[in-house]
PDB file of N, CA and C in Angstrom:
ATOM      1  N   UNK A   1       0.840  -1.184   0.000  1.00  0.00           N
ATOM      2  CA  UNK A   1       0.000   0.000   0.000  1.00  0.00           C
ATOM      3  C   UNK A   1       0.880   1.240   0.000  1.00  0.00           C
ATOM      4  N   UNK A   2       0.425   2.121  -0.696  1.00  0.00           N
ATOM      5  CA  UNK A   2       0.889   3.919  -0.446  1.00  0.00           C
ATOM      6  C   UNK A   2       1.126   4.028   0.988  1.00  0.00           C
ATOM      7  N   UNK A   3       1.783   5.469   1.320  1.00  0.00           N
ATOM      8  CA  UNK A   3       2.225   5.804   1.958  1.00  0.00           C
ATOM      9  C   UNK A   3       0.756   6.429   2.756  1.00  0.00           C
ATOM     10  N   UNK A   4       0.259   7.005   1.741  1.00  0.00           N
ATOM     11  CA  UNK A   4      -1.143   7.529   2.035  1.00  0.00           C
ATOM     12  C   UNK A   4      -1.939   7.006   2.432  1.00  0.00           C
ATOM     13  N   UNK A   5      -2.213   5.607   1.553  1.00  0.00           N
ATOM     14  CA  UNK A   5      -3.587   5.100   1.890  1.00  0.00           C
ATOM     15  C   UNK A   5      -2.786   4.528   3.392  1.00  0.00           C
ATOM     16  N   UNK A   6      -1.639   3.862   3.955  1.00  0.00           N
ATOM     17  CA  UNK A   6      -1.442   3.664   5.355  1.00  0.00           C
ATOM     18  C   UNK A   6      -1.733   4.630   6.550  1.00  0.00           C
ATOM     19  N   UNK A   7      -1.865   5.840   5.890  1.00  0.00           N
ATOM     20  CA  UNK A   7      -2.245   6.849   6.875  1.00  0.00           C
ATOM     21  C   UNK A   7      -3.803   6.683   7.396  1.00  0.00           C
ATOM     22  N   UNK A   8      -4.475   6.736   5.902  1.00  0.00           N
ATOM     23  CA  UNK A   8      -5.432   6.811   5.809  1.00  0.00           C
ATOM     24  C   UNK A   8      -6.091   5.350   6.663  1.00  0.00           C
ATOM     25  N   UNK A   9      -6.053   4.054   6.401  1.00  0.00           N
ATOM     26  CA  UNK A   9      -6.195   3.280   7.098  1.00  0.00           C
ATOM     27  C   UNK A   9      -5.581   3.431   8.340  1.00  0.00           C
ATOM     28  N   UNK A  10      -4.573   3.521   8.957  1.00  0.00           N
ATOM     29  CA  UNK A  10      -4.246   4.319  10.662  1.00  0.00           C
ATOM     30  C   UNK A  10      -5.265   4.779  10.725  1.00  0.00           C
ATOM     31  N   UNK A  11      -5.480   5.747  10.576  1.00  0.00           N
ATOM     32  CA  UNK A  11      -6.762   7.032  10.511  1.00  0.00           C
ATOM     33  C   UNK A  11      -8.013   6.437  11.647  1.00  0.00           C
ATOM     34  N   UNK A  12      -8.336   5.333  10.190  1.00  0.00           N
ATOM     35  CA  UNK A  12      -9.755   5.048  10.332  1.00  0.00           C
ATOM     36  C   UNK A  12      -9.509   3.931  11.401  1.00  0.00           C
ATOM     37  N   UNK A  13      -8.384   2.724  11.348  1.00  0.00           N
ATOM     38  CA  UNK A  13      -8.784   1.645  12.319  1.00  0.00           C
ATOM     39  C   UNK A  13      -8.476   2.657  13.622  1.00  0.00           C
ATOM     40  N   UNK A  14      -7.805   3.809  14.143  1.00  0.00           N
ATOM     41  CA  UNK A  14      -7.892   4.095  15.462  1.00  0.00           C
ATOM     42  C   UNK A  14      -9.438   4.556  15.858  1.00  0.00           C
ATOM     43  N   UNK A  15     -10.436   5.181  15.155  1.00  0.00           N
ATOM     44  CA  UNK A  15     -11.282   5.727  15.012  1.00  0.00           C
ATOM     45  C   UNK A  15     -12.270   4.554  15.190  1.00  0.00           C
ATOM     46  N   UNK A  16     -12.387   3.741  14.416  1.00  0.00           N
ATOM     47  CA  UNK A  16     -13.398   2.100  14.543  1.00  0.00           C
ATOM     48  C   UNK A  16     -13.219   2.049  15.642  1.00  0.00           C
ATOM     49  N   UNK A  17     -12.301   1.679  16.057  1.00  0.00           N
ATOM     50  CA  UNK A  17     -11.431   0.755  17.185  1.00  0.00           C
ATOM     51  C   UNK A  17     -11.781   1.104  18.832  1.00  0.00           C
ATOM     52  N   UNK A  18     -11.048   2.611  18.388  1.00  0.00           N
ATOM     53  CA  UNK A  18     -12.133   3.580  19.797  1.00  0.00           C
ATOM     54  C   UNK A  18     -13.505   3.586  19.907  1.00  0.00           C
ATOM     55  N   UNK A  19     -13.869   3.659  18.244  1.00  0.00           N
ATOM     56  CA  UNK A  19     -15.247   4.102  18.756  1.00  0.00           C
ATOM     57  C   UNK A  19     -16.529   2.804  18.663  1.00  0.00           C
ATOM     58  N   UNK A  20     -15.517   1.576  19.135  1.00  0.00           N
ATOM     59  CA  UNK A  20     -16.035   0.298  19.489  1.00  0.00           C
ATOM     60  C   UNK A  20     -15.741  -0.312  20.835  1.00  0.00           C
ATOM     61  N   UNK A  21     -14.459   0.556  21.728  1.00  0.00           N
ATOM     62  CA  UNK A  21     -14.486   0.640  22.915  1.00  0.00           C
ATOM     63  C   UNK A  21     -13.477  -1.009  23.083  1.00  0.00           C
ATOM     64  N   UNK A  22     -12.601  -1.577  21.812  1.00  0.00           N
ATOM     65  CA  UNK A  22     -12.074  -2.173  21.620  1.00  0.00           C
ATOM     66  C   UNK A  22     -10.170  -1.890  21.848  1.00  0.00           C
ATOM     67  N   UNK A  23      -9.646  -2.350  22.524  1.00  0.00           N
ATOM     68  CA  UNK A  23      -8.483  -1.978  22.807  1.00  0.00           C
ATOM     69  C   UNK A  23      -7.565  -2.443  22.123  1.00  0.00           C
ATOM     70  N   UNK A  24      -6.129  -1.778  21.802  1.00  0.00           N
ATOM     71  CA  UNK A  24      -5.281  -2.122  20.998  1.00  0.00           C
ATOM     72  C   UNK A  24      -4.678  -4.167  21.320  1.00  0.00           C
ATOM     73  N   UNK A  25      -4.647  -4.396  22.196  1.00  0.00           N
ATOM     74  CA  UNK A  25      -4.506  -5.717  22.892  1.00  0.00           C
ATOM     75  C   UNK A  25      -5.286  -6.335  22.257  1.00  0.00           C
ATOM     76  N   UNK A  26      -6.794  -6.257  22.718  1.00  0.00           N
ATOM     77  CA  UNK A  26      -7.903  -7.270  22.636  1.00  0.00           C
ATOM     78  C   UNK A  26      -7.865  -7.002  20.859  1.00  0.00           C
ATOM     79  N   UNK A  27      -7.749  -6.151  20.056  1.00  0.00           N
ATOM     80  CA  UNK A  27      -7.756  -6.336  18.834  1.00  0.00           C
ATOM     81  C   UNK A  27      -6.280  -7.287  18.273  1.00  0.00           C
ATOM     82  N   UNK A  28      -5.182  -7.246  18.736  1.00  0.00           N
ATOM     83  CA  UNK A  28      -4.107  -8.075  18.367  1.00  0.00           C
ATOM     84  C   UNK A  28      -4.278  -8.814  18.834  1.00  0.00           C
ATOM     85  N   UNK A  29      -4.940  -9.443  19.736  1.00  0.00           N
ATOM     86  CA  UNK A  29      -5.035 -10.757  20.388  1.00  0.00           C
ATOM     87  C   UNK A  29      -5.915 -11.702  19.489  1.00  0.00           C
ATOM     88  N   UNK A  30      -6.968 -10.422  18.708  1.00  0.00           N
ATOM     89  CA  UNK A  30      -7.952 -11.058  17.692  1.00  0.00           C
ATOM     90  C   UNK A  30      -7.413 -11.658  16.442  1.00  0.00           C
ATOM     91  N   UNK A  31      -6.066 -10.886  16.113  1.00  0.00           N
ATOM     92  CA  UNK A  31      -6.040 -11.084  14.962  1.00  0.00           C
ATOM     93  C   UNK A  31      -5.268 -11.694  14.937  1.00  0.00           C
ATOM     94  N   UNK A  32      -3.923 -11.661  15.553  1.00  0.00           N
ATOM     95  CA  UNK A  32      -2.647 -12.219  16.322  1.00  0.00           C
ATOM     96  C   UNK A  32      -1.765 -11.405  15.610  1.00  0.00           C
ATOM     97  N   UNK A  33      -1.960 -10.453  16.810  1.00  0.00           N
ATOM     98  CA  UNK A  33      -0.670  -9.462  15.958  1.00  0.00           C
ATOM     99  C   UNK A  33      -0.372  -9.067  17.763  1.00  0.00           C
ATOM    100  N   UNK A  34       0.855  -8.217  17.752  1.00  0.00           N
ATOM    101  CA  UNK A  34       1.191  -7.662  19.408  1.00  0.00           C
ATOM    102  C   UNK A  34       0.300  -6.375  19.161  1.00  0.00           C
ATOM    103  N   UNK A  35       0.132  -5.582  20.417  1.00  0.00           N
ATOM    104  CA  UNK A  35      -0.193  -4.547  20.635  1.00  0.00           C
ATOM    105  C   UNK A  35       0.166  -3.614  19.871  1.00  0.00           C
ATOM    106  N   UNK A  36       2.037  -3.425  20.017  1.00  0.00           N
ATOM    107  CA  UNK A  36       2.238  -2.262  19.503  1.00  0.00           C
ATOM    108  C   UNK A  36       2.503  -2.515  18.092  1.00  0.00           C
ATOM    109  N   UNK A  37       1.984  -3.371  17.563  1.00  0.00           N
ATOM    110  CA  UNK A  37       2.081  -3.394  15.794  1.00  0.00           C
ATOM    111  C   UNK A  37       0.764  -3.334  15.759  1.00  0.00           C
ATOM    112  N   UNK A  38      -0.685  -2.694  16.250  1.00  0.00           N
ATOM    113  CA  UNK A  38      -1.774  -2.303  15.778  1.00  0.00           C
ATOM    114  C   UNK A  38      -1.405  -0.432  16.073  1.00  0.00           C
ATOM    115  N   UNK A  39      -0.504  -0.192  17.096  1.00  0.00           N
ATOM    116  CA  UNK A  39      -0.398   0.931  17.174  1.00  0.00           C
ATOM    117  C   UNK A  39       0.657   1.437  16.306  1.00  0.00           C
ATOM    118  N   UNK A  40       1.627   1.244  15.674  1.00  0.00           N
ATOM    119  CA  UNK A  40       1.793   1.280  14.245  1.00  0.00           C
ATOM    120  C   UNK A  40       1.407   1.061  13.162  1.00  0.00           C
ATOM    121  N   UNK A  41       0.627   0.512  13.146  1.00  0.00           N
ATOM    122  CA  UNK A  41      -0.493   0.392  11.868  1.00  0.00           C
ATOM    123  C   UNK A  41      -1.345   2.354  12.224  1.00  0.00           C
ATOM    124  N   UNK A  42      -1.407   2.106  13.153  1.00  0.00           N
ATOM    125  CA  UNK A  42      -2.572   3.270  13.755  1.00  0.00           C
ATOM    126  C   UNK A  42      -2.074   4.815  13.118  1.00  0.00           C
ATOM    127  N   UNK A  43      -0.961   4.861  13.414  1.00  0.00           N
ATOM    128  CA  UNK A  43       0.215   5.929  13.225  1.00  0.00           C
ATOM    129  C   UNK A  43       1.063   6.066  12.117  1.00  0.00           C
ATOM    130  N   UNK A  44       0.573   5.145  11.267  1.00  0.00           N
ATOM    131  CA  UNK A  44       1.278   4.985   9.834  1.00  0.00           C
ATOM    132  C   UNK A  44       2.931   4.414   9.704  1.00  0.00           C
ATOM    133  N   UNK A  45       3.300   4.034  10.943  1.00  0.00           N
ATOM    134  CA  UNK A  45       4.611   3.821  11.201  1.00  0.00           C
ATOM    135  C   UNK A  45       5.074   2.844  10.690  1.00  0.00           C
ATOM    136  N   UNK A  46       4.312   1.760   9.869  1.00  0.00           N
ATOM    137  CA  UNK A  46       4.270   0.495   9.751  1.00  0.00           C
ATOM    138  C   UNK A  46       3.099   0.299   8.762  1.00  0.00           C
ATOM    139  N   UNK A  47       3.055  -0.237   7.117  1.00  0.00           N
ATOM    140  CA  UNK A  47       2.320  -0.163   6.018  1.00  0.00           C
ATOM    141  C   UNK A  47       1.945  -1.633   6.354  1.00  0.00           C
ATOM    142  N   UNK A  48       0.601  -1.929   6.365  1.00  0.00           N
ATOM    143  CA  UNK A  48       0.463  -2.721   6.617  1.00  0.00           C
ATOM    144  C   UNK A  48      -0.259  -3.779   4.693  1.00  0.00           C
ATOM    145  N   UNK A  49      -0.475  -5.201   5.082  1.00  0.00           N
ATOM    146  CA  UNK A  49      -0.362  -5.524   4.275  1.00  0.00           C
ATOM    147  C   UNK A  49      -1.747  -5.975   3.969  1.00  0.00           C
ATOM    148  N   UNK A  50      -2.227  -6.249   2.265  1.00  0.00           N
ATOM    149  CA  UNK A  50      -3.905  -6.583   2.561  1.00  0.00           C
ATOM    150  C   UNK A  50      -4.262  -7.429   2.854  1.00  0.00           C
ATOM    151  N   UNK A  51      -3.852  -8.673   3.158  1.00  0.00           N
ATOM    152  CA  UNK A  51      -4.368 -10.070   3.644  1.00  0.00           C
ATOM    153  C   UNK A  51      -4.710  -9.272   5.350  1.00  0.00           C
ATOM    154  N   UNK A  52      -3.678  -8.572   5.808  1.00  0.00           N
ATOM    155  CA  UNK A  52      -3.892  -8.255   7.640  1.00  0.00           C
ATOM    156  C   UNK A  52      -4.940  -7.128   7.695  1.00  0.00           C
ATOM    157  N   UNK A  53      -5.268  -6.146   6.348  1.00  0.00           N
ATOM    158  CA  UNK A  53      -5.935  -5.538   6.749  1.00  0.00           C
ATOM    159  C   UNK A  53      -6.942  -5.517   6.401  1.00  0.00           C
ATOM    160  N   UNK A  54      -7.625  -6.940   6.100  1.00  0.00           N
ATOM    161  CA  UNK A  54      -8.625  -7.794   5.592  1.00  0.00           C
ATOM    162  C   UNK A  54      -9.296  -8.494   6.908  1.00  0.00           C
ATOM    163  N   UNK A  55      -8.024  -9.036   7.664  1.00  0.00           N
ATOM    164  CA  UNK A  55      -8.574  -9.800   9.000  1.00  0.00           C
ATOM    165  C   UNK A  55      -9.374  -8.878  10.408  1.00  0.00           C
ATOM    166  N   UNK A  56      -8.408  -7.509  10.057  1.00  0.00           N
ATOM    167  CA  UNK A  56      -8.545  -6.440  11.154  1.00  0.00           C
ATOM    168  C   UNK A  56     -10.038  -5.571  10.801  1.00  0.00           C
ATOM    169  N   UNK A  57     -10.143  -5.478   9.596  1.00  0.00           N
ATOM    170  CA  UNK A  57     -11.374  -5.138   9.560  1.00  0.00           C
ATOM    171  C   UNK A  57     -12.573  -6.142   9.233  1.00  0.00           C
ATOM    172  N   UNK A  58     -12.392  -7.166   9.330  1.00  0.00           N
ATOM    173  CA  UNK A  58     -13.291  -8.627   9.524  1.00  0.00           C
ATOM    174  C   UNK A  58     -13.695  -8.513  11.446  1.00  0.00           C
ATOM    175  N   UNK A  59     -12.541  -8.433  11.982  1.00  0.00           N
ATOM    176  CA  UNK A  59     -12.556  -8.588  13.501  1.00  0.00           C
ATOM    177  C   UNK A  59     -13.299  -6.965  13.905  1.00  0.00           C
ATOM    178  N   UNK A  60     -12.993  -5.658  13.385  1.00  0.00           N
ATOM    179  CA  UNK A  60     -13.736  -4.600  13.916  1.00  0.00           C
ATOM    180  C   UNK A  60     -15.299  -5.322  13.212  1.00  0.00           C
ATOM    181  N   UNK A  61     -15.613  -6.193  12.365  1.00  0.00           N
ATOM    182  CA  UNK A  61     -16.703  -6.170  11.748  1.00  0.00           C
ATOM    183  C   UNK A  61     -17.508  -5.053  10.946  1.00  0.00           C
ATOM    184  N   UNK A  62     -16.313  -4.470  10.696  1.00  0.00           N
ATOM    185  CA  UNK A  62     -16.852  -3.467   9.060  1.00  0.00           C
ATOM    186  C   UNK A  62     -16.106  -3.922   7.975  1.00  0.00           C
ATOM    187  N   UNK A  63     -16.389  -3.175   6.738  1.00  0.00           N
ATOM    188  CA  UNK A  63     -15.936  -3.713   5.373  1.00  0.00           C
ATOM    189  C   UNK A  63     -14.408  -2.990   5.421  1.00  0.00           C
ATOM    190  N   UNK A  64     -13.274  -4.125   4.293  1.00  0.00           N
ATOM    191  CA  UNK A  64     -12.458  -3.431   4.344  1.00  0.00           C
ATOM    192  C   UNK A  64     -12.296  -1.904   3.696  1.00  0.00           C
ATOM    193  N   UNK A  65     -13.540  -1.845   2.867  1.00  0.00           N
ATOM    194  CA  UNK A  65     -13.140  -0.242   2.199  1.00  0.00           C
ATOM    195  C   UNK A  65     -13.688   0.611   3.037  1.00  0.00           C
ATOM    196  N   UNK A  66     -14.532   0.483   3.999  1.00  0.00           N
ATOM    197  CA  UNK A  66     -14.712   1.367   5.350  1.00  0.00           C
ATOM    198  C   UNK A  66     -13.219   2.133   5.862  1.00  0.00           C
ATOM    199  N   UNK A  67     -12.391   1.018   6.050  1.00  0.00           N
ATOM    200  CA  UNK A  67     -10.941   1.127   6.449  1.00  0.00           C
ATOM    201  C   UNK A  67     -10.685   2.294   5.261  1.00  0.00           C
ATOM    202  N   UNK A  68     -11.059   2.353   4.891  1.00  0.00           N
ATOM    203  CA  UNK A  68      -9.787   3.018   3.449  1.00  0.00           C
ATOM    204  C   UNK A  68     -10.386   4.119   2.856  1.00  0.00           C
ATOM    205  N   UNK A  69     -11.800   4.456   3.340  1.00  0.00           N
ATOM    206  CA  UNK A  69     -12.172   6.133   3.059  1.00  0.00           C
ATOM    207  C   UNK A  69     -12.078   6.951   3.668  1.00  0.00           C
TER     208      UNK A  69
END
């Protein structure tokens, strides 16, 4: 993915994520990722890849292009 659209997905999974009252843990625990590699995903620090950001927005239970507008 762009540099952008990783922002842009950061963006939105911190935004889902909070505003599902879902914690960075209990979401890597979902997907099996550590903590602080959802909080790099979050922060753009770390481009994540589409198979993971297929699972992560399966586990928030929205679509992946939710993630990505």
């Amino acid at each position: 993915m762009s540099k952008d659209i990783c922002k842009i997905f950061g963006r939105n999974l911190y935004k889902i994520r909070t505003g599902k009252g879902i914690s960075q843990e209990e979401l890597g625990f979902e997907v099996g990722l550590d903590k602080s590699t959802i909080g790099k995903y979050e922060l753009a620090k770390r481009c994540i890849n589409l198979r993971t950001a297929k699972n992560i927005a399966d586990a928030l239970g929205v679509k992946l292009s939710d993630m990505l507008d």
